[in-house]
N, C-alpha and C. Protein backbone atom coordinates (compact mmCIF):
# COMPACT_ATOMS: atom_id res chain seq x y z
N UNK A 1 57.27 201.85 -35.50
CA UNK A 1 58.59 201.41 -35.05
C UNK A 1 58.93 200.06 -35.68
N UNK A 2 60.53 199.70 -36.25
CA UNK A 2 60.66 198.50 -37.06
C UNK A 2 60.86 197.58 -35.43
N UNK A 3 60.28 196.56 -35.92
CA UNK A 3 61.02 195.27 -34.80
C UNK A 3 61.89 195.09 -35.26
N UNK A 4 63.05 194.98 -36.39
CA UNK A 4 64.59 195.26 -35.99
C UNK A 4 65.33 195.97 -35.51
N UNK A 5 66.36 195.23 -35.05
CA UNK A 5 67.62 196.60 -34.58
C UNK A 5 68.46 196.93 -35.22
N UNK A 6 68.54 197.84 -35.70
CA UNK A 6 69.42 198.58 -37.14
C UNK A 6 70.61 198.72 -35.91
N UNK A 7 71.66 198.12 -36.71
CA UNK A 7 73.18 197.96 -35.63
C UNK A 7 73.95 198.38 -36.74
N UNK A 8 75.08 199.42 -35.97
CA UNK A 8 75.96 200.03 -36.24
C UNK A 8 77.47 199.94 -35.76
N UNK A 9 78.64 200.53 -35.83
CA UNK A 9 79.77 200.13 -35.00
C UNK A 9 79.64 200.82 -33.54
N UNK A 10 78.66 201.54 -33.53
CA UNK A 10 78.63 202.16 -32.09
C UNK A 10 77.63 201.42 -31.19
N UNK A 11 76.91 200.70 -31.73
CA UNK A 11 76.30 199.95 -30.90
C UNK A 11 76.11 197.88 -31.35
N UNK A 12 76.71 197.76 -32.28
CA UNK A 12 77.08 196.56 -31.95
C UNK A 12 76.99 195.52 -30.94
N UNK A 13 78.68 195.80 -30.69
CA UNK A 13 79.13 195.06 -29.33
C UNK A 13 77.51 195.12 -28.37
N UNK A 14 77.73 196.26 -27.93
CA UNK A 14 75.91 196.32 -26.38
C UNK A 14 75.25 195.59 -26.88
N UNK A 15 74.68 195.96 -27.93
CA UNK A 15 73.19 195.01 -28.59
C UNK A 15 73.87 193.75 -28.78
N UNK A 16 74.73 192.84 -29.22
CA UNK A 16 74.64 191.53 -30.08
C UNK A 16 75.78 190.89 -29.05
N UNK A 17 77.02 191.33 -28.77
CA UNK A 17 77.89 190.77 -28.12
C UNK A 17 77.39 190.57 -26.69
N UNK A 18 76.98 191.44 -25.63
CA UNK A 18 76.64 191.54 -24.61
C UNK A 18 74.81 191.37 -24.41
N UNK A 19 74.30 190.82 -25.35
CA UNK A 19 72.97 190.45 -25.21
C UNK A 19 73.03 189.23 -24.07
N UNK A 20 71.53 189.21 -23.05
CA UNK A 20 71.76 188.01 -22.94
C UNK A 20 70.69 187.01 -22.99
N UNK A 21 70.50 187.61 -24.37
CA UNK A 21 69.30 186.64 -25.20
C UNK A 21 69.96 186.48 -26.15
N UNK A 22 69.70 184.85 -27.21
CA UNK A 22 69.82 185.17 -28.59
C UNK A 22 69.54 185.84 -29.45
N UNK A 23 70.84 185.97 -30.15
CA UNK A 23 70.89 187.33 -31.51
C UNK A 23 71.22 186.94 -32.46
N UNK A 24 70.10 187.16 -34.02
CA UNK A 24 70.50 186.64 -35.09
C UNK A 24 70.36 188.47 -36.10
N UNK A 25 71.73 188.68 -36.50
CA UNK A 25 72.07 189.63 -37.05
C UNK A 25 72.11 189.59 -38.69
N UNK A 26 70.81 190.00 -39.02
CA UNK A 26 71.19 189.64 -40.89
C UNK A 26 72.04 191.28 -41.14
N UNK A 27 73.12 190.44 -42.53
CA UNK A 27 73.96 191.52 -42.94
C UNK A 27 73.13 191.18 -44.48
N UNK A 28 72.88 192.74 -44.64
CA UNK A 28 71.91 193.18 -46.01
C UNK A 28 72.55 194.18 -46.58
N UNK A 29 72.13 194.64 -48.01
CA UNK A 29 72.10 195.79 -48.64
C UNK A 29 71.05 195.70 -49.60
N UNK A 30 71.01 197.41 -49.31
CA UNK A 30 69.26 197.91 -49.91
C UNK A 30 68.94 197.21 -51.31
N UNK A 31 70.32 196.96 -52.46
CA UNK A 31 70.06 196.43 -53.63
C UNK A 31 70.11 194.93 -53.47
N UNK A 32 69.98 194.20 -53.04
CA UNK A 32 69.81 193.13 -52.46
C UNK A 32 68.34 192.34 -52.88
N UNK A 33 68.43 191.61 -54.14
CA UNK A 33 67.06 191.25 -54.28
C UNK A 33 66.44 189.83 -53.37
N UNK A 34 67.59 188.95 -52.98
CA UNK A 34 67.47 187.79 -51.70
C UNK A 34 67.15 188.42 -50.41
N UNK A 35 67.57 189.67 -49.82
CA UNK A 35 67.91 190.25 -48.82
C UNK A 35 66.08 191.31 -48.47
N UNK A 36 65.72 191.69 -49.88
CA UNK A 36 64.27 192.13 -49.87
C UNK A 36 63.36 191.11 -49.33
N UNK A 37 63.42 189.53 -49.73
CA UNK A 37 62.89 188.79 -49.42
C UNK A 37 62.74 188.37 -48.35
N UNK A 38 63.70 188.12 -47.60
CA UNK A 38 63.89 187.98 -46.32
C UNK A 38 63.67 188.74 -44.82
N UNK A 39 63.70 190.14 -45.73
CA UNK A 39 62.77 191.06 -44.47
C UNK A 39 61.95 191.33 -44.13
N UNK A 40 61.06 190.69 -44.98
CA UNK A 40 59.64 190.51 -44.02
C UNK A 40 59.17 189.54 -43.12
N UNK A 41 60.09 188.26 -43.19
CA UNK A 41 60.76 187.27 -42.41
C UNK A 41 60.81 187.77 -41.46
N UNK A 42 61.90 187.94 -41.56
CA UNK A 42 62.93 188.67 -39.91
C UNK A 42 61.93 189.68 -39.57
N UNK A 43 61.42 190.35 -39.11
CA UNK A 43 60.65 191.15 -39.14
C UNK A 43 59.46 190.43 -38.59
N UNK A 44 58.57 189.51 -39.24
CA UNK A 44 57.66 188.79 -38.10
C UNK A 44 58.32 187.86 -37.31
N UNK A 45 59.55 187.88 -37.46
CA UNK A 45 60.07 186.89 -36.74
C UNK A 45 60.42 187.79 -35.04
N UNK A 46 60.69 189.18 -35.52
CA UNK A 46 60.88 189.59 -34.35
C UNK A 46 60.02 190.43 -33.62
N UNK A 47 59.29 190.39 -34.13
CA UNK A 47 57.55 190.36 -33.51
C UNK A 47 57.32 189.06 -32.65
N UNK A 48 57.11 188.05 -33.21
CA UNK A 48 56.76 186.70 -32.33
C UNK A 48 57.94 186.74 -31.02
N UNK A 49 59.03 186.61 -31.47
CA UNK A 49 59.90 186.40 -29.67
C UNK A 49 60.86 187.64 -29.46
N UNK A 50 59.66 188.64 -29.27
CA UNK A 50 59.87 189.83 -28.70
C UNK A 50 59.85 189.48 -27.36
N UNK A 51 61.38 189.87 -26.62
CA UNK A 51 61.71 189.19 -25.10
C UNK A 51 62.36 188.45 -25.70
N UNK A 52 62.16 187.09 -26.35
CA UNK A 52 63.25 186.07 -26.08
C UNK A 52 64.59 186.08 -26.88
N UNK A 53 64.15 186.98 -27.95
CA UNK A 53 65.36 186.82 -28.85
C UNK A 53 65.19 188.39 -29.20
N UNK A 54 66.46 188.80 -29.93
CA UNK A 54 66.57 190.01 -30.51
C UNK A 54 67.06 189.37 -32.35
N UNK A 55 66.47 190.24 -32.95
CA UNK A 55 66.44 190.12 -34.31
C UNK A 55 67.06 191.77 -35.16
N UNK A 56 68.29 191.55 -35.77
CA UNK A 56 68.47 193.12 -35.94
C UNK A 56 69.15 192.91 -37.45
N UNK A 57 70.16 193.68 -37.91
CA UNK A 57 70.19 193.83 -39.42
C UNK A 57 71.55 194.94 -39.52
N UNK A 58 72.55 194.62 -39.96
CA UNK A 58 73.54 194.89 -40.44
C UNK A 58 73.56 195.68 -42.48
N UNK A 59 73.72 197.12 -42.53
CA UNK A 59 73.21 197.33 -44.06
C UNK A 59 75.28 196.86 -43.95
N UNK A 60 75.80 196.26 -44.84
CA UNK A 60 76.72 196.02 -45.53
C UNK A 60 77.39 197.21 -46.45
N UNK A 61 76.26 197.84 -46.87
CA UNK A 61 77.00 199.51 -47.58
C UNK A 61 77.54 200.27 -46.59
N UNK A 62 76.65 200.44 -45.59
CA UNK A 62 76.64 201.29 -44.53
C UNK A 62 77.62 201.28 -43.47
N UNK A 63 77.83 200.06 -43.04
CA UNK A 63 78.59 199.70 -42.25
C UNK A 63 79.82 198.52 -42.97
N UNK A 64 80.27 199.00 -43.25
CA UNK A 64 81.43 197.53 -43.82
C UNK A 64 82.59 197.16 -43.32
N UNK A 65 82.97 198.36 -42.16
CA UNK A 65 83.84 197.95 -41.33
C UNK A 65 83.33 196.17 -40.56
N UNK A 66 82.27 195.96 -40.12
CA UNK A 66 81.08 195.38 -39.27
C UNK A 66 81.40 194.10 -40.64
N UNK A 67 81.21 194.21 -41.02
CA UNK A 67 80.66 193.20 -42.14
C UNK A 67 82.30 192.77 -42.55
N UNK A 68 83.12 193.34 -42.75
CA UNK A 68 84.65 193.06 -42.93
C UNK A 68 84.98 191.98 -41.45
N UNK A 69 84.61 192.69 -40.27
CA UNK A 69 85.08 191.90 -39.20
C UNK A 69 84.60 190.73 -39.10
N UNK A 70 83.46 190.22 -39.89
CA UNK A 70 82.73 189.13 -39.13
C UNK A 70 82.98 187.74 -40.88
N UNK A 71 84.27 188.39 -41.67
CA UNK A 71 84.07 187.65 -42.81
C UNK A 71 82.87 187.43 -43.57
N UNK A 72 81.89 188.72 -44.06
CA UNK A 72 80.76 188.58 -45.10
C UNK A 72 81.10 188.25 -46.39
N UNK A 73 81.14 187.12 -46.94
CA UNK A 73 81.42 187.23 -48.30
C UNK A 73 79.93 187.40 -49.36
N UNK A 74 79.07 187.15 -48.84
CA UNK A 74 77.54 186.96 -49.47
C UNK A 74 76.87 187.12 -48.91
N UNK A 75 75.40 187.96 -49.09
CA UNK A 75 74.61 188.63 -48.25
C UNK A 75 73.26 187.61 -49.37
N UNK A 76 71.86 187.37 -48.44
CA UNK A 76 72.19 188.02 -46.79
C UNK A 76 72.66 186.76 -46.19
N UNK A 77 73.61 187.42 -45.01
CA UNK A 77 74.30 186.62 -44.38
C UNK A 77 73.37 186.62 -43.01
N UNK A 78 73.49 185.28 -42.42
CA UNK A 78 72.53 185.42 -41.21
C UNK A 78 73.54 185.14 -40.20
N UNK A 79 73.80 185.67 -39.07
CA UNK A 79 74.82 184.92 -38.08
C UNK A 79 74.22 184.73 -36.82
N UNK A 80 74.17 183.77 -36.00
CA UNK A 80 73.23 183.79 -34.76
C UNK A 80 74.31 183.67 -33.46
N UNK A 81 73.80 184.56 -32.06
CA UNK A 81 75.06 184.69 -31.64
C UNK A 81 74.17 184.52 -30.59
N UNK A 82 75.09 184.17 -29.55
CA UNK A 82 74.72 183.70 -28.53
C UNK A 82 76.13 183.43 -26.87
N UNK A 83 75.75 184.24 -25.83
CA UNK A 83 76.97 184.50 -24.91
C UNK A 83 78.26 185.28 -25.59
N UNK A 84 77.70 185.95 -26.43
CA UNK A 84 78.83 187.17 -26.91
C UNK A 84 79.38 186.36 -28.12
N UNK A 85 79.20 185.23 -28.50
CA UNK A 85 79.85 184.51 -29.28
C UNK A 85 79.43 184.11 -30.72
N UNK A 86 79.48 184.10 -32.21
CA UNK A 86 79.22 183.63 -33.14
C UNK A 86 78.85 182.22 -33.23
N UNK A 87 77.65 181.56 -33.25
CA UNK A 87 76.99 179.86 -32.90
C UNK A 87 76.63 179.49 -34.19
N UNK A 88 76.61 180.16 -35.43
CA UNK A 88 75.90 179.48 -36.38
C UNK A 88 75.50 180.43 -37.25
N UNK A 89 75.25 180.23 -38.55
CA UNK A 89 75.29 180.90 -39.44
C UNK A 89 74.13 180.43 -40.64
N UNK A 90 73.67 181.28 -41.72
CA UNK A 90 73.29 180.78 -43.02
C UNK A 90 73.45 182.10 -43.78
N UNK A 91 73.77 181.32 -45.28
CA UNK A 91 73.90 182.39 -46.64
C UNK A 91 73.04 182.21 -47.39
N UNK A 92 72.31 183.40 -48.15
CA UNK A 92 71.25 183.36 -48.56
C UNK A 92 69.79 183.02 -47.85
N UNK A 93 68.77 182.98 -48.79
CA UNK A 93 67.60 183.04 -47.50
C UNK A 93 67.49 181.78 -47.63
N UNK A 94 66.56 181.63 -46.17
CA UNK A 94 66.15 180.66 -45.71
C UNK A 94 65.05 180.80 -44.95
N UNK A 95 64.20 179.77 -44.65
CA UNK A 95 62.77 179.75 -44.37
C UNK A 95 62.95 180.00 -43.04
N UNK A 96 61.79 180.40 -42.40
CA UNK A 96 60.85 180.67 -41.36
C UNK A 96 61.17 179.95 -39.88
N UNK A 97 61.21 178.83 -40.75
CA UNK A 97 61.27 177.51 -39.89
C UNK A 97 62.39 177.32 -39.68
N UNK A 98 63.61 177.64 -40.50
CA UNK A 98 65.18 176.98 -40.22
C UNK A 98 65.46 178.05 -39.48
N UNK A 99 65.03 179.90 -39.46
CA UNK A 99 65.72 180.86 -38.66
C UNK A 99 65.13 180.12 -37.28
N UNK A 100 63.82 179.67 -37.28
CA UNK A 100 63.32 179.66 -35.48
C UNK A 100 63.87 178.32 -34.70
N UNK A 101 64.50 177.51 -35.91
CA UNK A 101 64.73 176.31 -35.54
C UNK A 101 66.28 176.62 -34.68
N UNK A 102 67.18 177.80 -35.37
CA UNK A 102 68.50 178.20 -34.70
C UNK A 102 68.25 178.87 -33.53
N UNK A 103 66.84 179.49 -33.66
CA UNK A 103 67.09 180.67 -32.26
C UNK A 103 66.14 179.62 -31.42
N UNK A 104 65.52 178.49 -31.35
CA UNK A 104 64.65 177.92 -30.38
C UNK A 104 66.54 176.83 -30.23
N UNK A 105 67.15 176.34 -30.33
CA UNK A 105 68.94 175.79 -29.81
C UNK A 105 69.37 176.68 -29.28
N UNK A 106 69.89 177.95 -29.68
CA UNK A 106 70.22 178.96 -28.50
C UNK A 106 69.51 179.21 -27.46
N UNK A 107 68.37 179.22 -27.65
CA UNK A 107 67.26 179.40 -26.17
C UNK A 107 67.65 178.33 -25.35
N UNK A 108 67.07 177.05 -25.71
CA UNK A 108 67.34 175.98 -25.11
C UNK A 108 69.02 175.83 -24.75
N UNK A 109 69.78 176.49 -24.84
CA UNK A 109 71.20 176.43 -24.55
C UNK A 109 71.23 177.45 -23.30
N UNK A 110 70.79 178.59 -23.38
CA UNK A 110 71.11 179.68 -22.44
C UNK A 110 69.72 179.07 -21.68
N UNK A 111 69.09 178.27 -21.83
CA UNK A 111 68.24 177.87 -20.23
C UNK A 111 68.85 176.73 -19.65
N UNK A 112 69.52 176.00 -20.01
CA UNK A 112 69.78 174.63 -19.95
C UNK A 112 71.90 174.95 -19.14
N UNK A 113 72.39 176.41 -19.67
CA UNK A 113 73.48 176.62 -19.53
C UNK A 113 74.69 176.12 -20.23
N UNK A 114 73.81 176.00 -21.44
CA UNK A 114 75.09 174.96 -22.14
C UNK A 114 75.57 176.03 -23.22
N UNK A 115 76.56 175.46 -24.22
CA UNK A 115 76.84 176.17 -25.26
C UNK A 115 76.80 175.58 -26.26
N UNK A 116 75.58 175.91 -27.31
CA UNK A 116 75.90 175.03 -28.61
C UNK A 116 77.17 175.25 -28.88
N UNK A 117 77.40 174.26 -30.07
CA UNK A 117 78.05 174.05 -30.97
C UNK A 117 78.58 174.94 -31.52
N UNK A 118 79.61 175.61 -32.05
CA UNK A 118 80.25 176.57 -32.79
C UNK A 118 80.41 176.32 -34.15
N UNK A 119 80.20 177.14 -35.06
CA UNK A 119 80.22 177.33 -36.46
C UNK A 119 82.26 176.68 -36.81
């Protein structure tokens, strides 16, 4: 079983909007040589805060309605969401440490009751 959540337009919204854990949604496609790199990332990443966070993956071929709505101009796009809401973002990859560094601010936001900062 992958520890991502392969999200679609039918399940979207449930999984990422109505989570009420943080959600960082990478938007990928299979030819994607930045986007190869990065999934083995995301992937132990959502192994380690299995429970606290959800970690899932948007294919951009597949779904582009999804990827049209959320303004993708460059993959992979990372978006981290949090109370139904878009909190923060990165393009292209990025380390280990900067994804856990966004989803350990959303944690600390939804315990604390606050709302980061908006993109």
């Amino acid at each position: 079983m992958k520890p991502t959540l392969e999200l679609n337009e039918t399940n979207f919204d449930r999984a990422v909007l109505q989570s009420n854990q943080p959600v960082v949604v990478d938007f990928w496609a299979e030819w994607c040589g930045p986007c190869k790199m990065l999934a083995p990332v995301l992937d132990e990443i959502a192994r380690d805060l299995h429970g606290q966070a959800v970690v899932a993956k948007v294919n951009v071929d597949q779904e582009p309605a999804l990827a049209a709505r959320f303004n993708i101009q460059g993959i992979p796009t990372l978006l981290y969401f949090s109370g139904g809401e878009v909190r923060d973002q990165t393009v292209g990859v990025v380390s280990r440490k900067n994804i856990l560094t966004k989803l350990a601010a959303l944690r600390a936001a939804i315990e604390n009751d606050t709302s980061p900062l908006m993109i």
